[in-house]
Protein backbone atom coordinates (compact mmCIF):
# COMPACT_ATOMS: atom_id res chain seq x y z
CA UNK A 1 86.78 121.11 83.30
CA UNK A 2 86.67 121.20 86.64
CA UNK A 3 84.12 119.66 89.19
CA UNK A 4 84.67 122.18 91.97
CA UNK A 5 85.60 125.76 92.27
CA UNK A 6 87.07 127.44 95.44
CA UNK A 7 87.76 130.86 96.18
CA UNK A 8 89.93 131.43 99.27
CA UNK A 9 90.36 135.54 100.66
CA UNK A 10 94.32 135.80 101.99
CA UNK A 11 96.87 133.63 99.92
CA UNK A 12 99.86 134.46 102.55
CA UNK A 13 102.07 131.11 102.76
CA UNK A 14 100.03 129.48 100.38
CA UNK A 15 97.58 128.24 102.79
CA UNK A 16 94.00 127.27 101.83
CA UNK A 17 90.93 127.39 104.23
CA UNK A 18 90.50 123.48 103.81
CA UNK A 19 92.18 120.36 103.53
CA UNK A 20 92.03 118.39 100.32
CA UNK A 21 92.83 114.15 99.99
CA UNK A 22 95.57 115.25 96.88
CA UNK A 23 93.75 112.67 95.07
CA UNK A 24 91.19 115.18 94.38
CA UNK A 25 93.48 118.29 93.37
CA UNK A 26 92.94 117.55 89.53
CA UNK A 27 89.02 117.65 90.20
CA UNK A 28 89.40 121.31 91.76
CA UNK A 29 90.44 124.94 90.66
CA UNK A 30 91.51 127.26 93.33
CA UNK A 31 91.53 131.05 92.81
CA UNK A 32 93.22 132.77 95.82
CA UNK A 33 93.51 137.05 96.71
CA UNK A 34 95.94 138.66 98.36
CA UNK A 35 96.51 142.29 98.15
CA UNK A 36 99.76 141.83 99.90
CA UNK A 37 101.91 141.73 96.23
CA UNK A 38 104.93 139.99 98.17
CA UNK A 39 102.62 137.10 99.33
CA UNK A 40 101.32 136.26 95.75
CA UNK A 41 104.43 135.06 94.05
CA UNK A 42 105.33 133.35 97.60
CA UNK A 43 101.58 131.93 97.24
CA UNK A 44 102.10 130.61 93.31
CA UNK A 45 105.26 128.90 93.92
CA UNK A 46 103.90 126.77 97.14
CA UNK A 47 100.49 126.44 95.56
CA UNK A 48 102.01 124.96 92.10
CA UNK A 49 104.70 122.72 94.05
CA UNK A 50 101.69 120.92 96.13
CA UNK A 51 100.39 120.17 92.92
CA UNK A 52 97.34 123.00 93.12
CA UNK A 53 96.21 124.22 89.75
CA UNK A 54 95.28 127.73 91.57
CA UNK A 55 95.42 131.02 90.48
CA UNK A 56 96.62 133.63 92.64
CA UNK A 57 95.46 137.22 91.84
CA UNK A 58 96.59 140.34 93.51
CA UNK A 59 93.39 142.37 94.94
CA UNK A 60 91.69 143.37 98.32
CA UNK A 61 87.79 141.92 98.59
CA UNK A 62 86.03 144.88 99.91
CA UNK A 63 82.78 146.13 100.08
CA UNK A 64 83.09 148.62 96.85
CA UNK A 65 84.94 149.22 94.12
CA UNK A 66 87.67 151.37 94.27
CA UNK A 67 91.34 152.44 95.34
CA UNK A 68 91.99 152.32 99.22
CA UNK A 69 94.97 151.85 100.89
CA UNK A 70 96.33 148.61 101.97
CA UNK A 71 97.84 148.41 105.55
CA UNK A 72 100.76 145.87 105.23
CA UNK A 73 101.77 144.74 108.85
CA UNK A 74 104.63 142.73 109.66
CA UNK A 75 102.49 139.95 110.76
CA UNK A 76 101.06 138.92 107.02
CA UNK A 77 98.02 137.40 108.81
CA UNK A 78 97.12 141.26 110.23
CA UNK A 79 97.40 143.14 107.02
CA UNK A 80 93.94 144.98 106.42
CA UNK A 81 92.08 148.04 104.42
CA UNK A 82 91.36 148.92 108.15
CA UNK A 83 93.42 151.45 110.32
CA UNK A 84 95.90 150.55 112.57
CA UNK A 85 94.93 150.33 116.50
């Protein structure tokens, strides 16, 4: 079992919020969102090759549950449930 869990909003390049000694990695499980679907099986492959055990799951975090769309920008880092400018 794992000593630490982390949850991380946006998995776009595979990129965590933090930065882990990889001596550690066994001792943590990593769950990652991205409603972006192209960015998830990007995110698994880097994730799993860095030696992550993470789980990357396909949703939005929002305020509600529900169905909204997804603005998917060019720039991966901009994509929002907001409207454009």
């Amino acid at each position: 079992m794992s000593a630490i869990i982390h949850h991380h909003i946006g998995a776009c390049e595979g990129q965590g919020s933090i930065s882990i000694p990889k001596s550690f990695l066994p001792n943590i499980r990593f769950y990652f969102y991205d409603a972006d679907p192209d960015c998830v099986a990007e995110a698994v492959d880097i994730l799993s090759s860095d030696g992550f055990r993470a789980e990357v799951m396909p949703y939005c975090i929002a305020d509600s549950i529900g169905r909204r769309p997804f603005n998917i920008m060019v720039e991966p880092y901009l994509s929002s449930i907001f409207p454009y400018n």
